[in-house]
C-alpha atoms as a PDB file:
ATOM      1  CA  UNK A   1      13.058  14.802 -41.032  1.00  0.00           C
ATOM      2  CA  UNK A   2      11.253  11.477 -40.676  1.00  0.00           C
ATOM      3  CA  UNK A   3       8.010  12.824 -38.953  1.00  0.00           C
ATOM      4  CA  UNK A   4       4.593  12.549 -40.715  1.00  0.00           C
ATOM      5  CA  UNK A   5       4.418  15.653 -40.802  1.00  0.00           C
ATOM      6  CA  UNK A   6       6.933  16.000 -43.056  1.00  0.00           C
ATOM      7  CA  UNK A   7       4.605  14.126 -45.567  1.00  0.00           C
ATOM      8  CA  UNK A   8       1.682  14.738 -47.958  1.00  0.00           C
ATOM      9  CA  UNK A   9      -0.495  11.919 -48.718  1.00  0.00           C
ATOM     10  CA  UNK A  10      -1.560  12.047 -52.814  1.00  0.00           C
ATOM     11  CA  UNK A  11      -5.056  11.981 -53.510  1.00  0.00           C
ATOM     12  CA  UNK A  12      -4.217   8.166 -54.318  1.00  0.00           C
ATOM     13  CA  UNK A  13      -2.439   7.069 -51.094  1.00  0.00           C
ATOM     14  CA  UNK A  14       1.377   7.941 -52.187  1.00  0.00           C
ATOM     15  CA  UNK A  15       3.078   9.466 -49.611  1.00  0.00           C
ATOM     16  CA  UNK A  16       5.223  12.804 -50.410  1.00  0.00           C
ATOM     17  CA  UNK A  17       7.951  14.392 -48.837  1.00  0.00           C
ATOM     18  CA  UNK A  18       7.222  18.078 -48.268  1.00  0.00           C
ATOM     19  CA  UNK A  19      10.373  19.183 -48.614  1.00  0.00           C
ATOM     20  CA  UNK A  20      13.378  17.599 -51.474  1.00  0.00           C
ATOM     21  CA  UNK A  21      15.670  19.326 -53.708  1.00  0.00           C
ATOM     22  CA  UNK A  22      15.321  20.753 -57.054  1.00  0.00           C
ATOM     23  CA  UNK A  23      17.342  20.534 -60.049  1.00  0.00           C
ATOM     24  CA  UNK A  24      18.033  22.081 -63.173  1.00  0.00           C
ATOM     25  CA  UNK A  25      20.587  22.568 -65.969  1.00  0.00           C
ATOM     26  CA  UNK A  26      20.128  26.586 -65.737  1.00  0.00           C
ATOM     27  CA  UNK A  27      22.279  27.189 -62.168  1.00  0.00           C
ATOM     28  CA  UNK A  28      24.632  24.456 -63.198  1.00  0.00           C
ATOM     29  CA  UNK A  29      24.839  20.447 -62.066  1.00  0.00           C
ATOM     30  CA  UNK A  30      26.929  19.265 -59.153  1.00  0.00           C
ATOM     31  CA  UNK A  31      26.649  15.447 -59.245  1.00  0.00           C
ATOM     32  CA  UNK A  32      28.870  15.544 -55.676  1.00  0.00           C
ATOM     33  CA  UNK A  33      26.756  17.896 -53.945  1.00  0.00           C
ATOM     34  CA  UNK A  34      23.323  15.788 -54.764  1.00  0.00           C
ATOM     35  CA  UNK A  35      24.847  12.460 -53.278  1.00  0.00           C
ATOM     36  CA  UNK A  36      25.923  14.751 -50.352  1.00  0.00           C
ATOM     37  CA  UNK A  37      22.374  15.780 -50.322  1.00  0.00           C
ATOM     38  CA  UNK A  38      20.523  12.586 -50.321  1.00  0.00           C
ATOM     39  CA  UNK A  39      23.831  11.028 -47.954  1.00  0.00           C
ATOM     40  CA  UNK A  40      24.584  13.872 -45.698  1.00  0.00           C
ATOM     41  CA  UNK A  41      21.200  16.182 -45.507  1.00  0.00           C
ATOM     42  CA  UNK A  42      18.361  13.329 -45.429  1.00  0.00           C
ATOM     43  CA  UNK A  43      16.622  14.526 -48.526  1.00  0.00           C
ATOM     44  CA  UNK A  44      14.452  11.929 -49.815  1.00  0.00           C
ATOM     45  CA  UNK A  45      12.931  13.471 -52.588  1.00  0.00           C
ATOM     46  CA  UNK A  46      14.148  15.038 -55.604  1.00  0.00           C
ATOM     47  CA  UNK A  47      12.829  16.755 -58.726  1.00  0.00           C
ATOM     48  CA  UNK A  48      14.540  16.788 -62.228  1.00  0.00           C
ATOM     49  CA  UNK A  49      13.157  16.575 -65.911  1.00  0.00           C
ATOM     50  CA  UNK A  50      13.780  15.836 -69.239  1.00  0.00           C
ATOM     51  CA  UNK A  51      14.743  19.151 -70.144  1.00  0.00           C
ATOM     52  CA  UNK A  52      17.238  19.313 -67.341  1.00  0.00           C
ATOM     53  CA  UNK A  53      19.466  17.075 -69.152  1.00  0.00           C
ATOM     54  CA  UNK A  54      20.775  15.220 -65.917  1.00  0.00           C
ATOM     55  CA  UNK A  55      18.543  12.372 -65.345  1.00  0.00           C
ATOM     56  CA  UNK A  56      21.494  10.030 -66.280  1.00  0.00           C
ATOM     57  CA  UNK A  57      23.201  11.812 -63.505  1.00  0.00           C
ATOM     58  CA  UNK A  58      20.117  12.217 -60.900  1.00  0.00           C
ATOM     59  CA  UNK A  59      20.352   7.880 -61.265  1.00  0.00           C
ATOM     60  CA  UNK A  60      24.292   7.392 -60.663  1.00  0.00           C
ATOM     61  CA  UNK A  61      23.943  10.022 -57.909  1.00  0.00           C
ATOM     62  CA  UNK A  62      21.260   7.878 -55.936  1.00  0.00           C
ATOM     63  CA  UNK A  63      23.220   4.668 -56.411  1.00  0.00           C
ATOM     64  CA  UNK A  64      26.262   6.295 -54.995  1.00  0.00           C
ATOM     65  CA  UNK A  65      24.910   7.888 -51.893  1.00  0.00           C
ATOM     66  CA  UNK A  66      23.816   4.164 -50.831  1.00  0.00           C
ATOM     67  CA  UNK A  67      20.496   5.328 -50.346  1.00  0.00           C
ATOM     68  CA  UNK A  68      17.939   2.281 -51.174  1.00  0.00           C
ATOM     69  CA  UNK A  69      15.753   3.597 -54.234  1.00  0.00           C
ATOM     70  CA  UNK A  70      12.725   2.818 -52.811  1.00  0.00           C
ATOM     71  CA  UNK A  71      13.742   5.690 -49.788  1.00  0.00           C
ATOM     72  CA  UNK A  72      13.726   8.166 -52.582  1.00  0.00           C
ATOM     73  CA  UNK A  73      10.770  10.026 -54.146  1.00  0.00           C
ATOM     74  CA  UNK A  74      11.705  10.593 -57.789  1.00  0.00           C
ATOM     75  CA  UNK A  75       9.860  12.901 -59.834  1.00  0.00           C
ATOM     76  CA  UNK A  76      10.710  13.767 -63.226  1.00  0.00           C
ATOM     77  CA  UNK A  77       8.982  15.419 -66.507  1.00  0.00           C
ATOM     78  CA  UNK A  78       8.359  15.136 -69.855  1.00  0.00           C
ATOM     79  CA  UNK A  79       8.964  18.013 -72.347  1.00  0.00           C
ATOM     80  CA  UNK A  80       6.168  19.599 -74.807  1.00  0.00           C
ATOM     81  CA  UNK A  81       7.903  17.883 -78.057  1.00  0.00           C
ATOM     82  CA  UNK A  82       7.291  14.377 -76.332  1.00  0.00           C
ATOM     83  CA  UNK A  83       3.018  15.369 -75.950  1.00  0.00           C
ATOM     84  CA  UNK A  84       0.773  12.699 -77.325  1.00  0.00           C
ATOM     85  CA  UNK A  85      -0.548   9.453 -76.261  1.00  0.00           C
ATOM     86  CA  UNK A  86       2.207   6.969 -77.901  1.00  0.00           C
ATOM     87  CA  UNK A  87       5.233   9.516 -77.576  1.00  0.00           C
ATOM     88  CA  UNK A  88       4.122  10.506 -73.718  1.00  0.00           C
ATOM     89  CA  UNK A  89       4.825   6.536 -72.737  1.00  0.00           C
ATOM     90  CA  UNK A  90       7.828   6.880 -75.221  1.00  0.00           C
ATOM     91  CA  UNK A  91       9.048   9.682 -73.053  1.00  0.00           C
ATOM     92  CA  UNK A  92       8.472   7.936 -69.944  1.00  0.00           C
ATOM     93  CA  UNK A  93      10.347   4.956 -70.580  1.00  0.00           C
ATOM     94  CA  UNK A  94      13.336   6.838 -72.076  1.00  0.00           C
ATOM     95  CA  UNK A  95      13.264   8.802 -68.508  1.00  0.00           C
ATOM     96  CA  UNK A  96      13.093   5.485 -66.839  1.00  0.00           C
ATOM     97  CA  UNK A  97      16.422   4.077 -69.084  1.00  0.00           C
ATOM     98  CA  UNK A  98      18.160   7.777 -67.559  1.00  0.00           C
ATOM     99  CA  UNK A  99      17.445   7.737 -64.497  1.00  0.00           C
ATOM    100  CA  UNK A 100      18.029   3.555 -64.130  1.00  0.00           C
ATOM    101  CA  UNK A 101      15.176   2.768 -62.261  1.00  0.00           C
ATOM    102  CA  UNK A 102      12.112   0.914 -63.171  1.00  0.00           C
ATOM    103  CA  UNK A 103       9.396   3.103 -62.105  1.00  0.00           C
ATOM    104  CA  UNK A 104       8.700   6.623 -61.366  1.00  0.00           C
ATOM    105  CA  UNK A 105       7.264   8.549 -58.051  1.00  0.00           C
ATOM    106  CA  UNK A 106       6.086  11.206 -59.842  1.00  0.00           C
ATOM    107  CA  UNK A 107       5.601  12.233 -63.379  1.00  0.00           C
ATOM    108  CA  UNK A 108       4.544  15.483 -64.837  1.00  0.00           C
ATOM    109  CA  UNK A 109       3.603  17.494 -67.824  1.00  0.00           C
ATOM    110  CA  UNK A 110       6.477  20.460 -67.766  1.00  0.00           C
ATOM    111  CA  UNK A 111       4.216  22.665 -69.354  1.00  0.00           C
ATOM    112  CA  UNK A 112       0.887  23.568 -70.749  1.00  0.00           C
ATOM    113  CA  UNK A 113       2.267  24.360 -74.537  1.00  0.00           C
ATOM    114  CA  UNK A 114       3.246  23.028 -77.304  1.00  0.00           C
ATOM    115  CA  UNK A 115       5.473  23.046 -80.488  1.00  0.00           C
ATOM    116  CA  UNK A 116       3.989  26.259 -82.518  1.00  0.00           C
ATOM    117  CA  UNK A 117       3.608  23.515 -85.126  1.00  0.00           C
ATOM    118  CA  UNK A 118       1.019  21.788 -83.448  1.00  0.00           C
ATOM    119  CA  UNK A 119      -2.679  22.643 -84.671  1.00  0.00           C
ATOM    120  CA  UNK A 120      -4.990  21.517 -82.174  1.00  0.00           C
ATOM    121  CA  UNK A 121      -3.158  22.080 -78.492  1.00  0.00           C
ATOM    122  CA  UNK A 122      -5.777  21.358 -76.024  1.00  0.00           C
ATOM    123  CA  UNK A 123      -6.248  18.020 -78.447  1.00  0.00           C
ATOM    124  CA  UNK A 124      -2.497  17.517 -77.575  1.00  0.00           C
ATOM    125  CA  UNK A 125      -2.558  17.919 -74.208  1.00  0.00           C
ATOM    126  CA  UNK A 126      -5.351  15.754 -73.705  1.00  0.00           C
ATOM    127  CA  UNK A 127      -3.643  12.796 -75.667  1.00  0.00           C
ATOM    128  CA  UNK A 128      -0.388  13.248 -73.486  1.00  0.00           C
ATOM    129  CA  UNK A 129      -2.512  12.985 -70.080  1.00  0.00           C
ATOM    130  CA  UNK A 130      -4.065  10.209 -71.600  1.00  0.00           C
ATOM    131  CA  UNK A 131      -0.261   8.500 -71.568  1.00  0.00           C
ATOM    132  CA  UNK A 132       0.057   9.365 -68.450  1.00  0.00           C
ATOM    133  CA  UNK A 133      -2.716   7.563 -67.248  1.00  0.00           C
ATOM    134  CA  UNK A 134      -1.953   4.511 -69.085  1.00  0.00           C
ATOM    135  CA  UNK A 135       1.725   4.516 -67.482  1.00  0.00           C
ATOM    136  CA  UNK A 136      -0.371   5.412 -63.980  1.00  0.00           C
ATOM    137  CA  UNK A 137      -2.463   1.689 -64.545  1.00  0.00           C
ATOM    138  CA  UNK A 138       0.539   0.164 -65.457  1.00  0.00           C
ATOM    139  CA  UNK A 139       2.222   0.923 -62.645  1.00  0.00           C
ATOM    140  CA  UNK A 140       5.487   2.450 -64.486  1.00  0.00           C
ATOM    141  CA  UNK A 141       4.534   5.590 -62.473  1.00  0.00           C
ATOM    142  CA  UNK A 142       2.712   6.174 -58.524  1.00  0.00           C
ATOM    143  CA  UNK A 143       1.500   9.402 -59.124  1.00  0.00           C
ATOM    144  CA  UNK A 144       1.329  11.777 -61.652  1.00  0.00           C
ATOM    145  CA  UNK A 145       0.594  15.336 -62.340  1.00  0.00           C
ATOM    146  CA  UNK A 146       1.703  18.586 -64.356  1.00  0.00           C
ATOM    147  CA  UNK A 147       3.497  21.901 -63.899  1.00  0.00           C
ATOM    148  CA  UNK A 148       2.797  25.363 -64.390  1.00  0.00           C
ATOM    149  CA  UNK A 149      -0.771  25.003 -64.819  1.00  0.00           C
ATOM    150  CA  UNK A 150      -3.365  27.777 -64.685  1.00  0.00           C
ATOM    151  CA  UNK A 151      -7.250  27.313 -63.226  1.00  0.00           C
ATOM    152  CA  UNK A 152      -7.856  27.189 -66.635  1.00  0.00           C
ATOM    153  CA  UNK A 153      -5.246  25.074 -67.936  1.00  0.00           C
ATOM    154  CA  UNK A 154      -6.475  22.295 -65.061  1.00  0.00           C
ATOM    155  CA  UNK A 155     -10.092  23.135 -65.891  1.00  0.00           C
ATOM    156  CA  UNK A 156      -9.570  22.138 -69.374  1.00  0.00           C
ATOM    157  CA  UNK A 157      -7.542  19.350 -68.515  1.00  0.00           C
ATOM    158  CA  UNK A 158     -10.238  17.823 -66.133  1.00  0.00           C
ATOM    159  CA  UNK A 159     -13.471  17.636 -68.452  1.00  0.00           C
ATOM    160  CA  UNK A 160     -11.653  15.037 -70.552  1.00  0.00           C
ATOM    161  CA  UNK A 161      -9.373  13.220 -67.929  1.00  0.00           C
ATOM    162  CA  UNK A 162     -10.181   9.663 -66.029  1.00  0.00           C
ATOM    163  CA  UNK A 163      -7.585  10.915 -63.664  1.00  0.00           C
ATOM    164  CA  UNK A 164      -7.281  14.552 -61.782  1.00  0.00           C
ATOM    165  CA  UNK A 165      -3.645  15.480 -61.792  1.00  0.00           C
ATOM    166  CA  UNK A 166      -2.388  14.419 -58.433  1.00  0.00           C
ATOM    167  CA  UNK A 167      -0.038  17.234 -58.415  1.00  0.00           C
ATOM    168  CA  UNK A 168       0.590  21.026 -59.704  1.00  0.00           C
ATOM    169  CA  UNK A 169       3.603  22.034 -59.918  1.00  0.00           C
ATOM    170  CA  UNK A 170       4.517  25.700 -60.196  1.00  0.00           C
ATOM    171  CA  UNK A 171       6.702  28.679 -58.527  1.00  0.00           C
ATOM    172  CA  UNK A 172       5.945  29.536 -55.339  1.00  0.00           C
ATOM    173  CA  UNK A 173       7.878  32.218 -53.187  1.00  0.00           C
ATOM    174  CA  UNK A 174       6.078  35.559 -51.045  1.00  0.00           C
ATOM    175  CA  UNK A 175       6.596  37.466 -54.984  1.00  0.00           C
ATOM    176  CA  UNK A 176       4.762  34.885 -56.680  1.00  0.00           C
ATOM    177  CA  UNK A 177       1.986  33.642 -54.245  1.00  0.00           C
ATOM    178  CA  UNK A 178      -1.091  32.288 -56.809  1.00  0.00           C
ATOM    179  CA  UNK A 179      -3.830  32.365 -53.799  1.00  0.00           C
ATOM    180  CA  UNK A 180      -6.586  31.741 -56.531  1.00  0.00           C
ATOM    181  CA  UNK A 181      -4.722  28.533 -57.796  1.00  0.00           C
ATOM    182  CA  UNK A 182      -3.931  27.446 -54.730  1.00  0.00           C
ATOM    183  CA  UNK A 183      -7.448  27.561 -53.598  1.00  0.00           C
ATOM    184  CA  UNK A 184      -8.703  26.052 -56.741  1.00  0.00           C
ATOM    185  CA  UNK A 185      -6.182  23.196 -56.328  1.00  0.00           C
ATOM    186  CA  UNK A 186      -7.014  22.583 -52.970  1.00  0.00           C
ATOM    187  CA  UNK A 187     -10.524  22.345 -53.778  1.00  0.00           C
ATOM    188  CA  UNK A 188     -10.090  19.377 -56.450  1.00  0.00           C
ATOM    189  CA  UNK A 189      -7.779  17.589 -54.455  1.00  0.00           C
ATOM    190  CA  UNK A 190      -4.679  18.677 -56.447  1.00  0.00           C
ATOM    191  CA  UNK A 191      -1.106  18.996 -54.346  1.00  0.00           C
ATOM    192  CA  UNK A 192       0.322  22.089 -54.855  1.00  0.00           C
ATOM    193  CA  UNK A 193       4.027  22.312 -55.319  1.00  0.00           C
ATOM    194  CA  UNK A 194       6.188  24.637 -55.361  1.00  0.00           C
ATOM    195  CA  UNK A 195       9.551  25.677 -57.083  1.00  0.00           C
ATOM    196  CA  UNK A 196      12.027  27.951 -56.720  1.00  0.00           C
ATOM    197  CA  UNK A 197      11.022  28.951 -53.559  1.00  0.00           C
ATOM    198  CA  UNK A 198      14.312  31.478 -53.469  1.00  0.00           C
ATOM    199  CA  UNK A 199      12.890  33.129 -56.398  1.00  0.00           C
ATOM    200  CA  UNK A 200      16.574  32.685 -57.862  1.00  0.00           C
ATOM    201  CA  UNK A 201      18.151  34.783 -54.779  1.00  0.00           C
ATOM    202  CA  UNK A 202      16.381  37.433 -56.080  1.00  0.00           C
ATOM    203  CA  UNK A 203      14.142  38.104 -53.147  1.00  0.00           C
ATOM    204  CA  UNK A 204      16.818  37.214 -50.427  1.00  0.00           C
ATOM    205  CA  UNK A 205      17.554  40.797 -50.054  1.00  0.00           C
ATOM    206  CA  UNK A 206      13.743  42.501 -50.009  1.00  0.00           C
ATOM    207  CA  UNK A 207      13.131  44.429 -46.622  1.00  0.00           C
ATOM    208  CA  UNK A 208      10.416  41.592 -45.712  1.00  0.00           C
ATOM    209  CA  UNK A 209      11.930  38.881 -45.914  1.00  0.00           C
ATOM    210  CA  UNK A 210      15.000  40.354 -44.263  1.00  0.00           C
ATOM    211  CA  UNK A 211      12.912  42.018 -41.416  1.00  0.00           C
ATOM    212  CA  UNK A 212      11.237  38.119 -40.626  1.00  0.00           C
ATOM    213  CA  UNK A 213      14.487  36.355 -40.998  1.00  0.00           C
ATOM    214  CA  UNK A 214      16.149  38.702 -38.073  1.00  0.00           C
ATOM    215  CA  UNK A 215      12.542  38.313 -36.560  1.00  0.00           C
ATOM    216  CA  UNK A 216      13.165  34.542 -36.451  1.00  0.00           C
ATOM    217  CA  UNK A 217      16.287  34.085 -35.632  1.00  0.00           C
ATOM    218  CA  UNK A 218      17.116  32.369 -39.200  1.00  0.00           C
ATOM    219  CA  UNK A 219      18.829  33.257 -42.752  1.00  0.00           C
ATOM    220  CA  UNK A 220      16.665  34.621 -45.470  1.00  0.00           C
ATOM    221  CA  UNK A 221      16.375  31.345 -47.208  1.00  0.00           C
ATOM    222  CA  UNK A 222      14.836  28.850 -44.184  1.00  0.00           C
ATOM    223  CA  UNK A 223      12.743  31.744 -43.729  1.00  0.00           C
ATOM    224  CA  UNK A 224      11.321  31.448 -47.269  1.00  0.00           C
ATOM    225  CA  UNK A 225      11.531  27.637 -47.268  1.00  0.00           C
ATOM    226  CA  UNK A 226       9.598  27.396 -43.816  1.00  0.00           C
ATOM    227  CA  UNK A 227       6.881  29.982 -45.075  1.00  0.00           C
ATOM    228  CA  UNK A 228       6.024  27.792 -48.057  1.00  0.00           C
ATOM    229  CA  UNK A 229       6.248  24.273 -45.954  1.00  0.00           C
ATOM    230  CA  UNK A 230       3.729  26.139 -43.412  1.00  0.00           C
ATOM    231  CA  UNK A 231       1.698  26.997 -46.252  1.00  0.00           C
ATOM    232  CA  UNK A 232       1.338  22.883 -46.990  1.00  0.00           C
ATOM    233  CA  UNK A 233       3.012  23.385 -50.427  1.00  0.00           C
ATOM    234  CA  UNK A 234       5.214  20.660 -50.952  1.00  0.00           C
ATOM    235  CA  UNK A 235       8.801  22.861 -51.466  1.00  0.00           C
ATOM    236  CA  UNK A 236      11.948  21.950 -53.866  1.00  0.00           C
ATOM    237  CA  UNK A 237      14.677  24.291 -53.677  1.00  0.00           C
ATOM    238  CA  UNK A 238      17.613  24.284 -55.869  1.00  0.00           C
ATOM    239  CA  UNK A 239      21.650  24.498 -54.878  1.00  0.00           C
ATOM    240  CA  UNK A 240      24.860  23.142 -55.885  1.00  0.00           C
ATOM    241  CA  UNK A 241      26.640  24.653 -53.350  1.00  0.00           C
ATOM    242  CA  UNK A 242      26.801  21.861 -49.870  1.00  0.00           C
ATOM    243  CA  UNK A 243      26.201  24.616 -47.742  1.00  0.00           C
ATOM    244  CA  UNK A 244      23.074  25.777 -49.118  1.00  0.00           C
ATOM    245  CA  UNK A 245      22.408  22.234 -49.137  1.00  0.00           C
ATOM    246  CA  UNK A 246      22.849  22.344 -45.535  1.00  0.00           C
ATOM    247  CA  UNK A 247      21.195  25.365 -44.692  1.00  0.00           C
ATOM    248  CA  UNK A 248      18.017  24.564 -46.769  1.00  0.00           C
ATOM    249  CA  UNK A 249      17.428  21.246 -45.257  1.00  0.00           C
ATOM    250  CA  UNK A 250      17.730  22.764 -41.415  1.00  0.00           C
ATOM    251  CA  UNK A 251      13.968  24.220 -41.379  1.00  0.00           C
ATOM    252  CA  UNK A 252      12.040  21.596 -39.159  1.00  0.00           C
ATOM    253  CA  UNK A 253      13.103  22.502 -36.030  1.00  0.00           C
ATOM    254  CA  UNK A 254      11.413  25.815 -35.884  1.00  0.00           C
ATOM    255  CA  UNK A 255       7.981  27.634 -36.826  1.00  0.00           C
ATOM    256  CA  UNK A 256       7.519  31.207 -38.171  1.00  0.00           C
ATOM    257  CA  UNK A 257       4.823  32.446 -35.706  1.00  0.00           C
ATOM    258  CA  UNK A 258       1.037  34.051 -37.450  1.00  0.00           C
ATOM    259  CA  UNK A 259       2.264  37.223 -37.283  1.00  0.00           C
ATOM    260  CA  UNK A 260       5.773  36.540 -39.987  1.00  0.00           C
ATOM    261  CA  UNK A 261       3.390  34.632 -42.058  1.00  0.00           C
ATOM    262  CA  UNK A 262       1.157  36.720 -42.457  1.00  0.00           C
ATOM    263  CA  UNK A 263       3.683  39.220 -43.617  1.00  0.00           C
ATOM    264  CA  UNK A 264       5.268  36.942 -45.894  1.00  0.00           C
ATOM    265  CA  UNK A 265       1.505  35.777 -47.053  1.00  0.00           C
ATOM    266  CA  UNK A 266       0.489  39.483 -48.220  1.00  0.00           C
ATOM    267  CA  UNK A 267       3.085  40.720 -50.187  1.00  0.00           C
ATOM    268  CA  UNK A 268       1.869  42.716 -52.704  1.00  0.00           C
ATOM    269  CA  UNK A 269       4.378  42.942 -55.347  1.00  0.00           C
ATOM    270  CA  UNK A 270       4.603  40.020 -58.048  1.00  0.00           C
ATOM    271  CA  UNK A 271       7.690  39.254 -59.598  1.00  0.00           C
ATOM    272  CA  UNK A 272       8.848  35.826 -61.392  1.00  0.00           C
ATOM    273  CA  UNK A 273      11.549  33.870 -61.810  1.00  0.00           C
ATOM    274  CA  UNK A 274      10.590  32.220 -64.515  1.00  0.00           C
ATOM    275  CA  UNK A 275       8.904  33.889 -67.193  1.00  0.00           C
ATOM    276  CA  UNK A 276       6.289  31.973 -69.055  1.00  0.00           C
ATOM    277  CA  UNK A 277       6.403  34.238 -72.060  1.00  0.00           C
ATOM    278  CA  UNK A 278      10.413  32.374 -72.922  1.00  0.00           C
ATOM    279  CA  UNK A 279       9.288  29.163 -72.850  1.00  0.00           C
ATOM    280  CA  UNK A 280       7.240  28.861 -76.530  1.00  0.00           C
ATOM    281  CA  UNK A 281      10.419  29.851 -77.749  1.00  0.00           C
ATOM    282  CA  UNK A 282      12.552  27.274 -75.959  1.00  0.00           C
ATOM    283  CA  UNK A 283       9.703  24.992 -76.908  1.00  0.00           C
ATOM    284  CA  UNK A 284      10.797  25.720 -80.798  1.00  0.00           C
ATOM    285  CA  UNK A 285      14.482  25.708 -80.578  1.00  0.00           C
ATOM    286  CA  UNK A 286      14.815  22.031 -80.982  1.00  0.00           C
ATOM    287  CA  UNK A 287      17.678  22.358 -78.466  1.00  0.00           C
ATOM    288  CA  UNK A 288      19.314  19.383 -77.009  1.00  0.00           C
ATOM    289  CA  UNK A 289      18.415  18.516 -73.060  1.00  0.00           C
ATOM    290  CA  UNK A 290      20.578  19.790 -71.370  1.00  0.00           C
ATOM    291  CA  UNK A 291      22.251  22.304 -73.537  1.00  0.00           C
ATOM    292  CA  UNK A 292      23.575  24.520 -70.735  1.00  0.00           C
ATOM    293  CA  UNK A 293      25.569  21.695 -68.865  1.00  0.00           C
ATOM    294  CA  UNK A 294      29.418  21.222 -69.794  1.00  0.00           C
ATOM    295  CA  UNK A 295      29.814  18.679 -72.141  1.00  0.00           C
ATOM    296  CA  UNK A 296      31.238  16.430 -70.347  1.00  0.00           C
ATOM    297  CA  UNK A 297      27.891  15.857 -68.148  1.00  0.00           C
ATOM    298  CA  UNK A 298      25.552  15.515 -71.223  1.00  0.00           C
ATOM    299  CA  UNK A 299      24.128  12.928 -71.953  1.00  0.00           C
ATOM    300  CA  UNK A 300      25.780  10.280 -74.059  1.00  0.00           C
ATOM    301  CA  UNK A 301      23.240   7.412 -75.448  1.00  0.00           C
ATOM    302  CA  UNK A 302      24.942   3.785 -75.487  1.00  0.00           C
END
């Protein structure tokens, strides 16, 4: 999985894998399974976030799998409470203590909201990209970017900006295919990402993706994960389990042919994994990072 084409080059010269593995706090954390990952399976890039409450974890688990850092593209985020100029570099460096590492790959803006106490939001968000560039010239981070960002959202976001997000990152699967974003990315030089490319499982079922897996000769998931590396979207899917790990990784020695991607491409039913309309409310729950992980995982400042 070593191949240039198993790259995208940032609009500033930083080389990303297209393919890594996802994390979250929501399916559960196995810190075993991501050294097996990174050890075992050759992934070289993986995504996690402040939210996700396993930074700490993400750091011990790329020390232990003897992988050298700088082989590793590490991308994390930075939740709405930490938006602002000041607090954004606040975030970052509290990310960087986590994660034990000195810089960061990739940073990100998890979402385009903010506390319902906060007045003047596009104000906000403009102040917290403003951070981010100042961590960008400092060289704390090699890229950075935001997630689940609308045309709008990036439109905004670019009249004030010295720096166009290098990278969007959002869902992507056949149910939740934003052609209209994509496009508009493409055009201002924006990587799109995408997550949960599974859709959660929920889509491993559906007669299309079923009827292109037996097509090609693969399981319903490398189906899904090979559509959206074809597509050039830069693909984290999430597991815990080693042989999903497995299976999810085994998707470069095969191609779906024009006629399975364009069935996959033109789905016309939308449904999400993630629903947008939650997340104000998570936003105001003051909630610890984390909160869904076992206790004995969270973490524990010294």
């Amino acid at each position: 999985m070593a191949s240039s084409e198993n790259f995208v080059t940032l609009p500033n010269g930083v080389r990303m894998p297209i393919f890594g593995l996802g994390t979250s706090h929501g399916g559960g954390y196995n810190q075993d399974s991501v050294v097996f990952a990174l050890r075992e399976c050759n992934y070289r890039l993986i995504d996690t976030a402040r939210r996700y409450g396993c930074e700490h974890l993400i750091g011990q688990a790329i020390k232990e799998s003897g992988v050298p850092r700088e082989s590793v593209f590490l991308a994390t985020k930075m939740w709405p409470t930490d938006y602002g100029t000041e607090s954004a570099i606040q975030a970052a460096k509290l990310s960087l203590t986590k994660l034990d590492t000195d810089y960061l790959d990739l940073y990100m803006m998890h979402w385009p909201l903010c506390p319902s106490s906060v007045n003047d939001v596009r104000s906000t968000l403009d102040d917290a990209w403003r951070g981010m560039e100042r961590l960008l010239d400092k060289g704390t981070c090699r890229a950075i970017g935001v997630s689940n960002f609308s045309i709008q959202d990036l439109a905004e976001l670019m009249e004030n900006c010295s720096v166009v997000p290098h990278v969007n990152q959002c869902e992507f699967h056949p149910y939740q295919n934003p052609k209209e974003l994509r496009t508009f990315c493409r055009e201002n030089n924006i990587i799109f990402q995408g997550y949960c490319p599974l859709a959660n499982g929920l889509v491993l079922k559906e007669a299309p993706v079923v009827n292109v897996a037996q097509s090609a000769g693969r399981s319903p998931a490398q189906v899904l994960i090979r559509w959206s590396i074809q597509n050039g979207v830069v693909t984290i899917p999430k597991s815990i389990k080693r042989e999903r790990i497995k299976e999810n990784c085994q998707v470069f020695d095969f191609q779906l042919s024009p006629t399975e991607m364009a069935i996959l491409d033109n789905i016309p039913t939308s449904l999400r994994a993630v629903d947008p309309a939650e997340l104000q409310g998570k936003i105001d729950d003051n909630k610890p990072d984390g909160y869904k992980l076992p206790a004995h995982l969270q973490y524990v400042p010294l």
